[in-house]
C-alpha atoms as a PDB file:
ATOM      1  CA  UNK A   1       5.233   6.935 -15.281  1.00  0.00           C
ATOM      2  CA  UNK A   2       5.672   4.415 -12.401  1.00  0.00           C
ATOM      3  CA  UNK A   3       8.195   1.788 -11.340  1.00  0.00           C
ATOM      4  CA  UNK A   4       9.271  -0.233  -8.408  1.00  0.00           C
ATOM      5  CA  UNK A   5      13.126  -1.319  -7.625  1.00  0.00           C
ATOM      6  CA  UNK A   6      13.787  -5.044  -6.873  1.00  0.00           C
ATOM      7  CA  UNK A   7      15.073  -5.593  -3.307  1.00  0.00           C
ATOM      8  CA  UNK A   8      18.609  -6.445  -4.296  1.00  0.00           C
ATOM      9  CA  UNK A   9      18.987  -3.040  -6.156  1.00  0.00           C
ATOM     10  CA  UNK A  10      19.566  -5.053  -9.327  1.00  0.00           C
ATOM     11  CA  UNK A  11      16.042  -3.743 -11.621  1.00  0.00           C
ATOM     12  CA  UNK A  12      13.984  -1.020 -12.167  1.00  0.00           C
ATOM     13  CA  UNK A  13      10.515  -2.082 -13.812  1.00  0.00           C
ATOM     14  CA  UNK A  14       9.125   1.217 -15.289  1.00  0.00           C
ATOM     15  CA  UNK A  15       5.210   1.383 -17.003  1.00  0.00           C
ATOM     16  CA  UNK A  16       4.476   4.295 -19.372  1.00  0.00           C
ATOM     17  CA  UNK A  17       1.082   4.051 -21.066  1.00  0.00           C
ATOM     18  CA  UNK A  18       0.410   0.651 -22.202  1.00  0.00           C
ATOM     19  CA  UNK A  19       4.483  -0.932 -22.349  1.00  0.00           C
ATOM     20  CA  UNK A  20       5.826  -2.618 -18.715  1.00  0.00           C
ATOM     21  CA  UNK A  21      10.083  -2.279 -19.275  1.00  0.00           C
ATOM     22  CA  UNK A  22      12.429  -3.910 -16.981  1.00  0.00           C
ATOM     23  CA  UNK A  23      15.692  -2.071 -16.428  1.00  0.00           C
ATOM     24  CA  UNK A  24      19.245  -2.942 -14.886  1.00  0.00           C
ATOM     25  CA  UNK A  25      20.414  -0.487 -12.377  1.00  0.00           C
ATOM     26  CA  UNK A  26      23.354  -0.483 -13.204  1.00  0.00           C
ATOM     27  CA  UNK A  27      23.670  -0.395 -16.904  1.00  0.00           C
ATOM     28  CA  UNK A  28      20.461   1.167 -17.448  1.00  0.00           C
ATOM     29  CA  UNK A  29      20.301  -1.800 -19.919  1.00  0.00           C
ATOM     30  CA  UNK A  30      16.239  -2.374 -21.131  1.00  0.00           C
ATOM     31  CA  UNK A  31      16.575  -6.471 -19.973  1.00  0.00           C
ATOM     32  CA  UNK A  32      12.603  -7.270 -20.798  1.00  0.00           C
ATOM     33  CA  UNK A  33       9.596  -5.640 -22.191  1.00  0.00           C
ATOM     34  CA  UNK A  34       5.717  -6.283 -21.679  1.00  0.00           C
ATOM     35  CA  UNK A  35       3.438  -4.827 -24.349  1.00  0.00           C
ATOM     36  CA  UNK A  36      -0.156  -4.880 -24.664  1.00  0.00           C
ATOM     37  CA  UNK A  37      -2.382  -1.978 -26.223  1.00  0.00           C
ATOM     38  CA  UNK A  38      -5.135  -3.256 -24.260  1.00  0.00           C
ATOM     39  CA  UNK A  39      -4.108  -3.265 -20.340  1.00  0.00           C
ATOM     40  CA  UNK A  40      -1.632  -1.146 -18.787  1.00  0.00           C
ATOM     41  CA  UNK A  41       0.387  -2.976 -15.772  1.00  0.00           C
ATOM     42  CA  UNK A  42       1.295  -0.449 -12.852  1.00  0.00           C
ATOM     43  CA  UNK A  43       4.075  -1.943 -11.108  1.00  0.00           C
ATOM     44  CA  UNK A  44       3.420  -2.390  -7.322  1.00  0.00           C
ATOM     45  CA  UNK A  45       6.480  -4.069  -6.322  1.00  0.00           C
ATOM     46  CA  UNK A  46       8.781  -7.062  -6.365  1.00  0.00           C
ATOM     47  CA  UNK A  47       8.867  -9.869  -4.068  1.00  0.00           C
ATOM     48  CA  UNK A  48      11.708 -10.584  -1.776  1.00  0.00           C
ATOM     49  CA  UNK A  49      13.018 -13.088  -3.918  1.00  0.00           C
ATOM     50  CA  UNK A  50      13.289 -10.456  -6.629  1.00  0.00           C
ATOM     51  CA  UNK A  51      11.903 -13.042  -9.598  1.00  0.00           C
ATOM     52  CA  UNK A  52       8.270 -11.857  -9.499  1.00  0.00           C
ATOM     53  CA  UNK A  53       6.995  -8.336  -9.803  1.00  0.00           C
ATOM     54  CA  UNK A  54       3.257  -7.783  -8.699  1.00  0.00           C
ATOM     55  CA  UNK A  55       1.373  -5.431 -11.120  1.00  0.00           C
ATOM     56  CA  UNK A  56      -2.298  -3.853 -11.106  1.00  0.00           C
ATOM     57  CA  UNK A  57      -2.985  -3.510 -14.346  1.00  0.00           C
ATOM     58  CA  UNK A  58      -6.417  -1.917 -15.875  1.00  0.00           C
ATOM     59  CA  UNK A  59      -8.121  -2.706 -19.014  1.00  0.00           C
ATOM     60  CA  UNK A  60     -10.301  -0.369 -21.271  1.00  0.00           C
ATOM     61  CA  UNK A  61     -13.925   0.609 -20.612  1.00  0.00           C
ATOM     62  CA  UNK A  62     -16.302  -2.148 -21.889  1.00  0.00           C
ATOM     63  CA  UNK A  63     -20.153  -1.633 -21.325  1.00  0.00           C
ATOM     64  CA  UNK A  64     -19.125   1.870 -19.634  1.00  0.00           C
ATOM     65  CA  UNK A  65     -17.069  -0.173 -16.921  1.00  0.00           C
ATOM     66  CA  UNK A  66     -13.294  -0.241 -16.726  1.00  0.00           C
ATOM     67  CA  UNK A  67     -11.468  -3.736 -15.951  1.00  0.00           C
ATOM     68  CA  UNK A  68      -8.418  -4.942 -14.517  1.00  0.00           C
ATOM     69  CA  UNK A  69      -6.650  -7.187 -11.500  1.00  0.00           C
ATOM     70  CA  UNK A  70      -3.361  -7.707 -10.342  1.00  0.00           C
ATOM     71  CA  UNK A  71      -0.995 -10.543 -11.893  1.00  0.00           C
ATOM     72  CA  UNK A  72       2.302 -11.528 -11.398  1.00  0.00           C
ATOM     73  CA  UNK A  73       5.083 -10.944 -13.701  1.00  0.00           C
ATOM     74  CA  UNK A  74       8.481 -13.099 -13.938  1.00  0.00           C
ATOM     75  CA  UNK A  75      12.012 -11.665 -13.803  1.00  0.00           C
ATOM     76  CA  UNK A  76      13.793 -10.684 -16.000  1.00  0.00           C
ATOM     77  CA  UNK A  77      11.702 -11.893 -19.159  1.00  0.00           C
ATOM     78  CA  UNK A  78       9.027  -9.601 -17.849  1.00  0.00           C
ATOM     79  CA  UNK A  79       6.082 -12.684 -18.923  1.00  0.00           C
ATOM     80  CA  UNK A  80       2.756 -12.738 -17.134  1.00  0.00           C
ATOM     81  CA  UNK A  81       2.696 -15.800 -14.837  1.00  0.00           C
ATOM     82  CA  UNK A  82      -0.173 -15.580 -13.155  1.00  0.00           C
ATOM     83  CA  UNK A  83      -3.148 -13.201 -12.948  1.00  0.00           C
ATOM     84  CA  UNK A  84      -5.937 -12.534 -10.579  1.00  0.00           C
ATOM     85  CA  UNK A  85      -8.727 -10.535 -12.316  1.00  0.00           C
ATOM     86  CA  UNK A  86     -10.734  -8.395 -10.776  1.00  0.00           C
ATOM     87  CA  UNK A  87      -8.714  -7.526  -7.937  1.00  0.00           C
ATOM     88  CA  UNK A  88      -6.369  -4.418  -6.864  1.00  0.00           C
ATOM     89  CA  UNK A  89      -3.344  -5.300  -4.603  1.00  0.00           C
ATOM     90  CA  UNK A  90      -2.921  -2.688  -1.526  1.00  0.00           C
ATOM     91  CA  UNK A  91      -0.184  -4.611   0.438  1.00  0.00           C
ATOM     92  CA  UNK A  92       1.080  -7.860   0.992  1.00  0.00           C
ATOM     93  CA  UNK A  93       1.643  -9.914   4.001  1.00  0.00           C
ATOM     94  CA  UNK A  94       4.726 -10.266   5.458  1.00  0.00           C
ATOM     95  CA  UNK A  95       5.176 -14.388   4.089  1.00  0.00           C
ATOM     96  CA  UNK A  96       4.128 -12.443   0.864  1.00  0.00           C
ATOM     97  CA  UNK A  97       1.788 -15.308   0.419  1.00  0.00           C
ATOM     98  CA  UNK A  98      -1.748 -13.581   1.495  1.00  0.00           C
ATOM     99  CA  UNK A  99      -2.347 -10.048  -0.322  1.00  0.00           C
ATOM    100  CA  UNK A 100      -4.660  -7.488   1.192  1.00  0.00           C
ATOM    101  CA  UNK A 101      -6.867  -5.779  -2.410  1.00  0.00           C
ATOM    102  CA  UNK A 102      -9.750  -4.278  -3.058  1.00  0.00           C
ATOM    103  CA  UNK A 103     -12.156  -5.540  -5.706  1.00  0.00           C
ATOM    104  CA  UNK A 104     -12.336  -3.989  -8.996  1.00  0.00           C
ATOM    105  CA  UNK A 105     -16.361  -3.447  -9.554  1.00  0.00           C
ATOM    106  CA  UNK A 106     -18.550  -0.853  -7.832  1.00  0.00           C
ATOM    107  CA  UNK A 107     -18.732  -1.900  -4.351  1.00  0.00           C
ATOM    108  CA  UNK A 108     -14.746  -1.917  -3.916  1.00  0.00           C
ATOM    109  CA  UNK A 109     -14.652  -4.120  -1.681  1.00  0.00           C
ATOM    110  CA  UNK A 110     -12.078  -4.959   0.684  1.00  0.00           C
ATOM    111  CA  UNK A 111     -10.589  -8.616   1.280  1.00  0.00           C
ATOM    112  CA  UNK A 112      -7.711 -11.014   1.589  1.00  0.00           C
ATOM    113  CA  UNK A 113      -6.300 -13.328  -0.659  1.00  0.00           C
ATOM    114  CA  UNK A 114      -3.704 -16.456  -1.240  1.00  0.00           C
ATOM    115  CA  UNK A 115      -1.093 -15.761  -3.631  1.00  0.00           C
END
């Protein structure tokens, strides 16, 4: 299990296994739900804003290598917006609009990039 809290205290986003569930804090209320037997999303965190979540997410083993990437997810109807394959998010930029990741392939290779 793994979760991040949005900024204003308001969500918890939980994974466990392969289902993403979005939380409110203080009902403990399930508010959205992301389900896919073939990825699993890790959340990483929310922005400041507290409508997007960042999450890594992995993908099986194809050809003996595993996938995956980071995307973003909209809050509360916890729906993939925007995805960037192939890359892990470490940390974010202050502006939260460059992202500091490593690449998902076997050199792991360390870079920036635009949100």
């Amino acid at each position: 299990v793994t979760c991040a809290v949005s900024p204003d205290g308001k969500y918890v986003a939980v994974r466990h296994h392969s289902v993403l569930r979005l939380f409110e804090m203080g009902t403990g209320r399930q508010v959205g739900l992301h389900e896919a037997e073939d990825e699993w999303h890790f959340p990483n965190r929310f922005l400041a804003d507290g409508k997007s979540l960042l999450t890594n997410y992995g993908t099986p083993p194809k050809n003996g290598r595993t996938g995956g990437g980071t995307a973003v997810v909209s809050v509360p109807d916890v729906k993939i917006v925007e995805r960037f394959p192939n890359r892990i998010v470490l940390g974010l930029a202050a502006d939260e609009t460059t992202a500091f990741c490593l690449t998902v392939d076997e050199k792991r290779t360390p870079a920036g990039y635009e949100l």
